[in-house]
C-alpha atoms as a PDB file:
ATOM      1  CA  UNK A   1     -21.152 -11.535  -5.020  1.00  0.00           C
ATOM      2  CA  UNK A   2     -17.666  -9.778  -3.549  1.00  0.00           C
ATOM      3  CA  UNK A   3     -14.656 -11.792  -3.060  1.00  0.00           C
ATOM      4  CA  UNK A   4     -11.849  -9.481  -2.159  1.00  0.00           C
ATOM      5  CA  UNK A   5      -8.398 -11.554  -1.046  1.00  0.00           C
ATOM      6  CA  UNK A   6      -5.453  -9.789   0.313  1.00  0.00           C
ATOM      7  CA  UNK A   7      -6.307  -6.271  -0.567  1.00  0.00           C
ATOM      8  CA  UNK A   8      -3.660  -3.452  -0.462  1.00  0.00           C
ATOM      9  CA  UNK A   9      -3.729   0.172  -1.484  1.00  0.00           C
ATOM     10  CA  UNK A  10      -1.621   2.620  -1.049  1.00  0.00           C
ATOM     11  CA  UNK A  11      -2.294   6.633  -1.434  1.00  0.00           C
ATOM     12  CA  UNK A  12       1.102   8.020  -2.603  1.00  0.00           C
ATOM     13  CA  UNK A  13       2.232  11.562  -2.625  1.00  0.00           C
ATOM     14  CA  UNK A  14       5.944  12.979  -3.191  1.00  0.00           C
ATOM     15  CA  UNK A  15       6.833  12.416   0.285  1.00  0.00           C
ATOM     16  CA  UNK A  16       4.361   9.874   2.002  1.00  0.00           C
ATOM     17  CA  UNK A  17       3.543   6.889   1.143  1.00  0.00           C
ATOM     18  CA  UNK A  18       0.445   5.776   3.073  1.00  0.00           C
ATOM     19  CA  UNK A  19      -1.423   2.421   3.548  1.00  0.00           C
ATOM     20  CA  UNK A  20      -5.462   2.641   3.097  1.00  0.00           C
ATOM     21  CA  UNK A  21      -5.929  -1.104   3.114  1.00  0.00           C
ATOM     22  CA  UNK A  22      -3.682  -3.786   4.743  1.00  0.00           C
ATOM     23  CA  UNK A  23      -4.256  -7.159   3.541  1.00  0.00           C
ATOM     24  CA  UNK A  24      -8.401  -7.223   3.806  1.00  0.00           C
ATOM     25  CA  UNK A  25     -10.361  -9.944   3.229  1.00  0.00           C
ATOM     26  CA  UNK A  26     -13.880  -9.799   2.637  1.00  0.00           C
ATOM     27  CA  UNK A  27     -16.797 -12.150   1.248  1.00  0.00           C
ATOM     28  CA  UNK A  28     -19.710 -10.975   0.606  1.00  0.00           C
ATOM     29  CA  UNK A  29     -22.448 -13.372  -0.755  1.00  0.00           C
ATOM     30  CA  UNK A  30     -25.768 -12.461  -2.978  1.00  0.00           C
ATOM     31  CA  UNK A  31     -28.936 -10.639  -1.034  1.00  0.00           C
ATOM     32  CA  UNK A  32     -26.368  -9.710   1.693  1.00  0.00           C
ATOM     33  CA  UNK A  33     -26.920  -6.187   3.526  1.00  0.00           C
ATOM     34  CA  UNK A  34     -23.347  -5.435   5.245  1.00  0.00           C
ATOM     35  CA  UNK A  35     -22.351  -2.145   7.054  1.00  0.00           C
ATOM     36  CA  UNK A  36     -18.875  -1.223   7.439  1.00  0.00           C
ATOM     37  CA  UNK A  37     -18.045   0.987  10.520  1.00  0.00           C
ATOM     38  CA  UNK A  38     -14.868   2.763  11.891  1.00  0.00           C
ATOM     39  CA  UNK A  39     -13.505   6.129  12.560  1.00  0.00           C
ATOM     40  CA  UNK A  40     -12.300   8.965   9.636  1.00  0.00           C
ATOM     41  CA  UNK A  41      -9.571   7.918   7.741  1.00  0.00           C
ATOM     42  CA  UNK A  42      -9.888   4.086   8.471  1.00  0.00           C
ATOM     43  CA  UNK A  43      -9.451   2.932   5.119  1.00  0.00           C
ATOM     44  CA  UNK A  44     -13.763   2.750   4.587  1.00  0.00           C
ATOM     45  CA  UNK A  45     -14.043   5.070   1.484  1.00  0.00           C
ATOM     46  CA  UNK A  46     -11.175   3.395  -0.156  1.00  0.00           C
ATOM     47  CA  UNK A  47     -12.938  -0.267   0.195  1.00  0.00           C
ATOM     48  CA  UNK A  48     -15.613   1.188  -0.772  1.00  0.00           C
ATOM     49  CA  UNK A  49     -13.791   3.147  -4.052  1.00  0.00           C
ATOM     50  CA  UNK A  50     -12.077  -0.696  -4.845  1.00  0.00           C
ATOM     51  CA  UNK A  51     -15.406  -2.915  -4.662  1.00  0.00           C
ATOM     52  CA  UNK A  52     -16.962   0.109  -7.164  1.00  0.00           C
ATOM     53  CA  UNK A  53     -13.961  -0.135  -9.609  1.00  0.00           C
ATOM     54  CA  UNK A  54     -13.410   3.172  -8.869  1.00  0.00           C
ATOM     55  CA  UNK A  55      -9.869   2.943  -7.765  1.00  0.00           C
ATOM     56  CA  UNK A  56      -7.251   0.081  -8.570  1.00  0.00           C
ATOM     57  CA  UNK A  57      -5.664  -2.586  -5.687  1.00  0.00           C
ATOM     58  CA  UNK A  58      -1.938  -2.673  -5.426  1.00  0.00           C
ATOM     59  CA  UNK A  59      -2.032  -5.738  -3.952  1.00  0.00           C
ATOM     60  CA  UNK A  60      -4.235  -8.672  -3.942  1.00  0.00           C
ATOM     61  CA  UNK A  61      -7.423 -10.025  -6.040  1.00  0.00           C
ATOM     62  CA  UNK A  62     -10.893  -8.902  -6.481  1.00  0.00           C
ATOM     63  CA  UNK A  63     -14.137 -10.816  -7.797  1.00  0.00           C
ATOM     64  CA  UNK A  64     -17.207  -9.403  -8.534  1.00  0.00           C
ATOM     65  CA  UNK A  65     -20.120 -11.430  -9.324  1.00  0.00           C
ATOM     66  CA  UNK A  66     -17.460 -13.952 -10.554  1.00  0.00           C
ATOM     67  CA  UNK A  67     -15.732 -11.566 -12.867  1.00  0.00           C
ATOM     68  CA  UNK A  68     -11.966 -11.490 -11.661  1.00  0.00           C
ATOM     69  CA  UNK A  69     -11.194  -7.569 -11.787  1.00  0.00           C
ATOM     70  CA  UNK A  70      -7.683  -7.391 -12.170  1.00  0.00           C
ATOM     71  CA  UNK A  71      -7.945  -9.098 -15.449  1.00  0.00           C
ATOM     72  CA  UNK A  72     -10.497  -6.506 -16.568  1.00  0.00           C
ATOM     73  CA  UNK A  73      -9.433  -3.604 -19.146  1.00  0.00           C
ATOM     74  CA  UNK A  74     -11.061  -0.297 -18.230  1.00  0.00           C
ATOM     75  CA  UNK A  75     -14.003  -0.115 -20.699  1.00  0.00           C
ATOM     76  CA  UNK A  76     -14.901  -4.145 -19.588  1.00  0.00           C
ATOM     77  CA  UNK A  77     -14.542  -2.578 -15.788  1.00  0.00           C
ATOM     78  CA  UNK A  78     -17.015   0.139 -16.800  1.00  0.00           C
ATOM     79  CA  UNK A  79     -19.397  -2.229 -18.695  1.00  0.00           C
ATOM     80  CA  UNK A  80     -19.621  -4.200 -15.241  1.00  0.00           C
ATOM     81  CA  UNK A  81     -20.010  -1.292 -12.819  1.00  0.00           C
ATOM     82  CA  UNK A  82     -23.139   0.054 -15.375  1.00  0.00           C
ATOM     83  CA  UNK A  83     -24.172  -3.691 -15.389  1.00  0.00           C
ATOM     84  CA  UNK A  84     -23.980  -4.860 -11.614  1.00  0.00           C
ATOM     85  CA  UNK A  85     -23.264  -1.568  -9.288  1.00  0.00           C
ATOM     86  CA  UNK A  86     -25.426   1.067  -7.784  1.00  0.00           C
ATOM     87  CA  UNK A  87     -22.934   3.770  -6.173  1.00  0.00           C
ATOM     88  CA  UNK A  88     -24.622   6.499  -3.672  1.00  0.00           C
ATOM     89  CA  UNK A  89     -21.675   8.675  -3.264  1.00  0.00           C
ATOM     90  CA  UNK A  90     -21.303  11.256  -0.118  1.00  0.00           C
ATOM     91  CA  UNK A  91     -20.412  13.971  -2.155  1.00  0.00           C
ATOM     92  CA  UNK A  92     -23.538  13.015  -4.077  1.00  0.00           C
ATOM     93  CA  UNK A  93     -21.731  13.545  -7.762  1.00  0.00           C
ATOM     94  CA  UNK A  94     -24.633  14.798  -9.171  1.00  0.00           C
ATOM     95  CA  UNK A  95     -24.200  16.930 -12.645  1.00  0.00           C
ATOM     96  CA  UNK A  96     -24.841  20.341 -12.080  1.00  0.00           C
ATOM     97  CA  UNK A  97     -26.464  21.283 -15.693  1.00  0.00           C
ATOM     98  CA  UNK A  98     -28.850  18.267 -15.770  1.00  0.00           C
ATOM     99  CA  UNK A  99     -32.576  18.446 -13.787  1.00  0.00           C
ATOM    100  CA  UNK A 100     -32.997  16.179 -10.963  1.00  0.00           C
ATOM    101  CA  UNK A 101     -35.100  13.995 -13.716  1.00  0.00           C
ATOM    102  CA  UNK A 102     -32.062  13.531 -16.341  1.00  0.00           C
ATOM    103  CA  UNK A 103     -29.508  12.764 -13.675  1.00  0.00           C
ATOM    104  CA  UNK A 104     -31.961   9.889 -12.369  1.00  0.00           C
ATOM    105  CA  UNK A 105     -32.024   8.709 -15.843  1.00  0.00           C
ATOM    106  CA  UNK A 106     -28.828   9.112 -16.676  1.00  0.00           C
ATOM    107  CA  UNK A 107     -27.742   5.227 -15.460  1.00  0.00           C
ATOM    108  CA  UNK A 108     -30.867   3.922 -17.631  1.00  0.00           C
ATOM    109  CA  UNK A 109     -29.520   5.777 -20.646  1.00  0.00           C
ATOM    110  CA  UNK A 110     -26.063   4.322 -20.055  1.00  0.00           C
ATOM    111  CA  UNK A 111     -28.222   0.905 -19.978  1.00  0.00           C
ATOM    112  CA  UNK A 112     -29.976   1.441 -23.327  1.00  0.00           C
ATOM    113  CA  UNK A 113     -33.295   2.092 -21.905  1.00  0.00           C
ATOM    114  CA  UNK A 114     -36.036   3.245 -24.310  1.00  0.00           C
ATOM    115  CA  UNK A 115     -36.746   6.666 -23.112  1.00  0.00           C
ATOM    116  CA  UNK A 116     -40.470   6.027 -22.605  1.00  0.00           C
ATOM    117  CA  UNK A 117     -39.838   3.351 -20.006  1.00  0.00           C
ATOM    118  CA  UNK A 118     -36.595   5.794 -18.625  1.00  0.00           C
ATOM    119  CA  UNK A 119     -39.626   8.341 -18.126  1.00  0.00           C
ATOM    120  CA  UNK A 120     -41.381   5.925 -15.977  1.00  0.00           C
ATOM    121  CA  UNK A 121     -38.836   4.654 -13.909  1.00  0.00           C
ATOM    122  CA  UNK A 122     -37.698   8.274 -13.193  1.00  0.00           C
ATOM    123  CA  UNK A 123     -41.480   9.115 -12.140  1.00  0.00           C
ATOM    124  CA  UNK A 124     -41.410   5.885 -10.025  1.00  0.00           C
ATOM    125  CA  UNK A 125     -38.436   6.151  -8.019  1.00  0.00           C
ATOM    126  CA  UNK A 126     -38.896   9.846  -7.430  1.00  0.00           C
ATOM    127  CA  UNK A 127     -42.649   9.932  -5.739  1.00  0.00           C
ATOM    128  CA  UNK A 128     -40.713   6.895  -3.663  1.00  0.00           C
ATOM    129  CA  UNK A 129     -38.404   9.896  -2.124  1.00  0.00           C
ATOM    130  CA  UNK A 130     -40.586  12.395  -2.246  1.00  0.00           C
ATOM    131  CA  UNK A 131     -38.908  14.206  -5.250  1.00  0.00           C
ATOM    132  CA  UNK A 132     -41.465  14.276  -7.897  1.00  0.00           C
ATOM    133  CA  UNK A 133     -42.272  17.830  -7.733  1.00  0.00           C
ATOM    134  CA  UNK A 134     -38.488  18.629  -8.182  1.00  0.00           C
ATOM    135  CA  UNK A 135     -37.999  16.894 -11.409  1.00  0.00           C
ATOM    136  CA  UNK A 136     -37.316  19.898 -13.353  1.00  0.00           C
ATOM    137  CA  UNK A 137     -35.277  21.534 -10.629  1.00  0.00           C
ATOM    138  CA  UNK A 138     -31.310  21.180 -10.809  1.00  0.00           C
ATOM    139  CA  UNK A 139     -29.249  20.356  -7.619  1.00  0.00           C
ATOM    140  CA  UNK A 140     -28.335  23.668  -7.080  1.00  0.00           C
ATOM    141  CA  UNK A 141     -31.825  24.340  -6.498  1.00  0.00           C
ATOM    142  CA  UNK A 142     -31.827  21.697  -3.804  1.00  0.00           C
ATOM    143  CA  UNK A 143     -31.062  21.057  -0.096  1.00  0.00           C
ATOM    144  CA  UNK A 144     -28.739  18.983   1.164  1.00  0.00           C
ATOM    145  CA  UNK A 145     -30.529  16.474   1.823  1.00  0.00           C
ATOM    146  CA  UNK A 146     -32.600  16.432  -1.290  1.00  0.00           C
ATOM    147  CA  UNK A 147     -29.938  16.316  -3.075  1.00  0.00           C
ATOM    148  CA  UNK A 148     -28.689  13.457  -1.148  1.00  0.00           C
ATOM    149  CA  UNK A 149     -32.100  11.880  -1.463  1.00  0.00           C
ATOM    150  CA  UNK A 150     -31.443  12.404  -5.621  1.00  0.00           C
ATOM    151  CA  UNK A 151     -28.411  10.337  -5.414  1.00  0.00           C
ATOM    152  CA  UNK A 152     -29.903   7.851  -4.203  1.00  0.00           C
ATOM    153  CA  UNK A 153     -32.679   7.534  -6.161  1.00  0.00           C
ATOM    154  CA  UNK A 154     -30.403   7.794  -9.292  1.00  0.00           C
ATOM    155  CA  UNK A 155     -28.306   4.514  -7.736  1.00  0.00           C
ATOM    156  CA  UNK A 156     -31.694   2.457  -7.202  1.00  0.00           C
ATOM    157  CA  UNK A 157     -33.442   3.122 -10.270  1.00  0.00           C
ATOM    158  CA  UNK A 158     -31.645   0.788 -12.297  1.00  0.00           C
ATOM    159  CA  UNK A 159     -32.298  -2.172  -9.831  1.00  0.00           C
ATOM    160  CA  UNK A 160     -28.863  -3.023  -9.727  1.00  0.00           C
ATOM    161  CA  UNK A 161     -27.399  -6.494  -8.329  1.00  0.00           C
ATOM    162  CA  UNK A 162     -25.268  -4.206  -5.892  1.00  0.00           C
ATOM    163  CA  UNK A 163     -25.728  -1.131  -4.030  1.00  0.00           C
ATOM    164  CA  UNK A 164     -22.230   0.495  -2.077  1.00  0.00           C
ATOM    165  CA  UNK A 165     -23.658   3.436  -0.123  1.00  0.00           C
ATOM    166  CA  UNK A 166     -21.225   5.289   1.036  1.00  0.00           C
ATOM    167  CA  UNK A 167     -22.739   7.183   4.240  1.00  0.00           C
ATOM    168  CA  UNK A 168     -26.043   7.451   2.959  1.00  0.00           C
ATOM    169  CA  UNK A 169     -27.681   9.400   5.339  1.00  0.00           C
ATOM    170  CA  UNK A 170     -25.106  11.596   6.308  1.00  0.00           C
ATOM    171  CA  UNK A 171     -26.588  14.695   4.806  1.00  0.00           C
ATOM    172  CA  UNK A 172     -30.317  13.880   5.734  1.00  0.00           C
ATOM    173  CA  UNK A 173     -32.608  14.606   9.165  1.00  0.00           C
ATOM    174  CA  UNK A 174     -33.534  11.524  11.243  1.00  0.00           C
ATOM    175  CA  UNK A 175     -36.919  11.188   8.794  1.00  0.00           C
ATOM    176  CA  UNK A 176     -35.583  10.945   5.742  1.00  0.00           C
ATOM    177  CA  UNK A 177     -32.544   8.532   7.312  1.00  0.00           C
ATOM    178  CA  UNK A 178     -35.286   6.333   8.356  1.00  0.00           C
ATOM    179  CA  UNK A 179     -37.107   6.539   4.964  1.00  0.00           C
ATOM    180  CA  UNK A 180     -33.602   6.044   2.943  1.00  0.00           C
ATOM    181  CA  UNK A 181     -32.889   2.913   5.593  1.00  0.00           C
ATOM    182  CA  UNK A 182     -35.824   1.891   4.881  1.00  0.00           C
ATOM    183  CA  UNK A 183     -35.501   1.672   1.256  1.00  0.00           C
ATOM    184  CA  UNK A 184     -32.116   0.007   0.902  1.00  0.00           C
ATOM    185  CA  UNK A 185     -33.721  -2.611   3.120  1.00  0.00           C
ATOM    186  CA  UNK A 186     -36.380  -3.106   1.310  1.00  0.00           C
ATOM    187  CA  UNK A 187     -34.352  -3.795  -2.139  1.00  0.00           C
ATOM    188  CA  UNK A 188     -31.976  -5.534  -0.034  1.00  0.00           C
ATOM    189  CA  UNK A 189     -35.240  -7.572   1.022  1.00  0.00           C
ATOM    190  CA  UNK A 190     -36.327  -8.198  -2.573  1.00  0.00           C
ATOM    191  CA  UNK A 191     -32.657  -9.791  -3.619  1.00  0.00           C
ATOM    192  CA  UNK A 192     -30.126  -6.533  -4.223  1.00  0.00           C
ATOM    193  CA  UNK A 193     -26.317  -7.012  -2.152  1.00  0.00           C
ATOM    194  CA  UNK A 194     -26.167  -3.636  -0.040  1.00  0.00           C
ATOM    195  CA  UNK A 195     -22.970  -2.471   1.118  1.00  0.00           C
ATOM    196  CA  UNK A 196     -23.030   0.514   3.670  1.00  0.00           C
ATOM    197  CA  UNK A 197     -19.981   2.482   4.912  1.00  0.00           C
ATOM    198  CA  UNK A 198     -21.479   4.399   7.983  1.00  0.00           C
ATOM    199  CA  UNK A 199     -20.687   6.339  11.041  1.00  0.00           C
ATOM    200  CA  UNK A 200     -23.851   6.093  11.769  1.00  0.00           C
ATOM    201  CA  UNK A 201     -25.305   3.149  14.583  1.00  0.00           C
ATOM    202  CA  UNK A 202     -28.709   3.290  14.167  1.00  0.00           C
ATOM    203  CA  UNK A 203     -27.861   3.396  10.211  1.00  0.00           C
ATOM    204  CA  UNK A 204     -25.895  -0.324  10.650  1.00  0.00           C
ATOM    205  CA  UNK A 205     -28.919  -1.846  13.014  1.00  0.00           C
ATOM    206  CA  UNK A 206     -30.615  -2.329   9.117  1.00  0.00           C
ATOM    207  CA  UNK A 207     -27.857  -4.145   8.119  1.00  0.00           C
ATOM    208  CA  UNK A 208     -27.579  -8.157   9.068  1.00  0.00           C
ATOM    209  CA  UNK A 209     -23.824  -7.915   9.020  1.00  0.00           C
ATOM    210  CA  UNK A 210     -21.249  -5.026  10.464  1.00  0.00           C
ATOM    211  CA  UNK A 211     -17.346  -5.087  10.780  1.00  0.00           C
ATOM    212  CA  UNK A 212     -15.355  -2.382  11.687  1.00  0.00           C
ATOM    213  CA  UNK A 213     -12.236  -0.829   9.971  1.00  0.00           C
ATOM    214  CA  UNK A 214      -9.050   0.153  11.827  1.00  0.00           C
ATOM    215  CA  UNK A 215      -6.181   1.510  10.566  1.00  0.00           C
ATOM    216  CA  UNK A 216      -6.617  -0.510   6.847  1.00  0.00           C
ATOM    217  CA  UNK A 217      -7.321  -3.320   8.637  1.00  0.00           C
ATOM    218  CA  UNK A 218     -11.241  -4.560   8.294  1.00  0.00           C
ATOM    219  CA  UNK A 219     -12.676  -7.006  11.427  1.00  0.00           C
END
């Protein structure tokens, strides 16, 4: 599913010039659940930001699902990342204007799903998090933690190949981690690739892989 070889990035600004990754290598393969651990500012996000074509390498090669990145344009990058990737972001990345129900549905829409089957996905996925009765609602309406929970929901109800969960129960009490755990096992279970940046040790004992990141470096 993931073959990353070599990868460097560097954040630049006027006066620093800063490495995020340092020469990681990672394989990943299909139905895979892998958690990625280390402390703030270890280079996590950034992998993370990469494998989601999110951000570019500097250095290095990327596959995806046997797609070689690097050769992609942007709209063929996009076309993959709608076709293959799930993202649960930390900052959640929700749109403020939209209900809880049209964000969900938003990555079906993208997909060309006929609204009457969008409609029952949406339904679906949100009784599974306990959201139904906040369809209408819009995420400044919300929690935290629901809106965390929203996130989610919107990443998983397209049944992607590939989820990248970037701390995905950062924002929620120890119930609702459990429950969101849960779930990404569960999917991970039934075939989906789960990659999981978290702090979080009790969050990595769901995952059947962890490494650690140091410094750019990934172990």
């Amino acid at each position: 599913m993931i073959k990353l070889e070599k990868g460097g990035k560097f954040h630049t600004t006027r006066t620093i010039k800063t490495l995020a990754l340092n020469g990681v290598d990672l394989r990943v393969g299909a139905g895979d659940f892998l958690a990625i651990m280390g402390p703030s500012g270890s280079g996590k996000s950034t992998l993370l930001n990469v494998l989601g074509m999110f951000e570019s390498l500097d250095e290095g090669r990327l596959i995806l699902a046997g797609e070689n990145v690097s050769a992609l344009g942007h709209a063929q990058k996009i076309a993959l990342r709608r076709r293959l990737i799930g993202y649960i972001f930390q900052s959640f990345n929700l749109i403020p204007s939209m209900s809880v129900h049209d964000n969900v549905a938003l990555p079906l829409k993208y997909r060309g799903v006929a609204k009457p089957e969008r409609r029952q996905r949406v339904d679906q996925i949100l009784e599974v998090f306990g959201l139904e009765h906040r369809a209408g609602h819009h995420p400044a309406q919300l929690s935290g933690g629901q809106q965390q929970r929203v996130a989610i929901a919107r990443a998983m109800v397209c049944r992607p190949g590939l989820i990248l969960a970037d701390e995905p129960t950062g924002n929620l009490d120890s119930k609702n981690s459990r429950d969101v755990l849960a779930q990404l096992k569960k999917i991970n279970l039934e075939g989906t690739t789960v990659v999981m940046v978290t702090h979080s040790q009790e969050a990595s004992n769901y995952a059947n892989r962890v490494m650690t990141m140091r410094d750019g470096y990934l172990e």
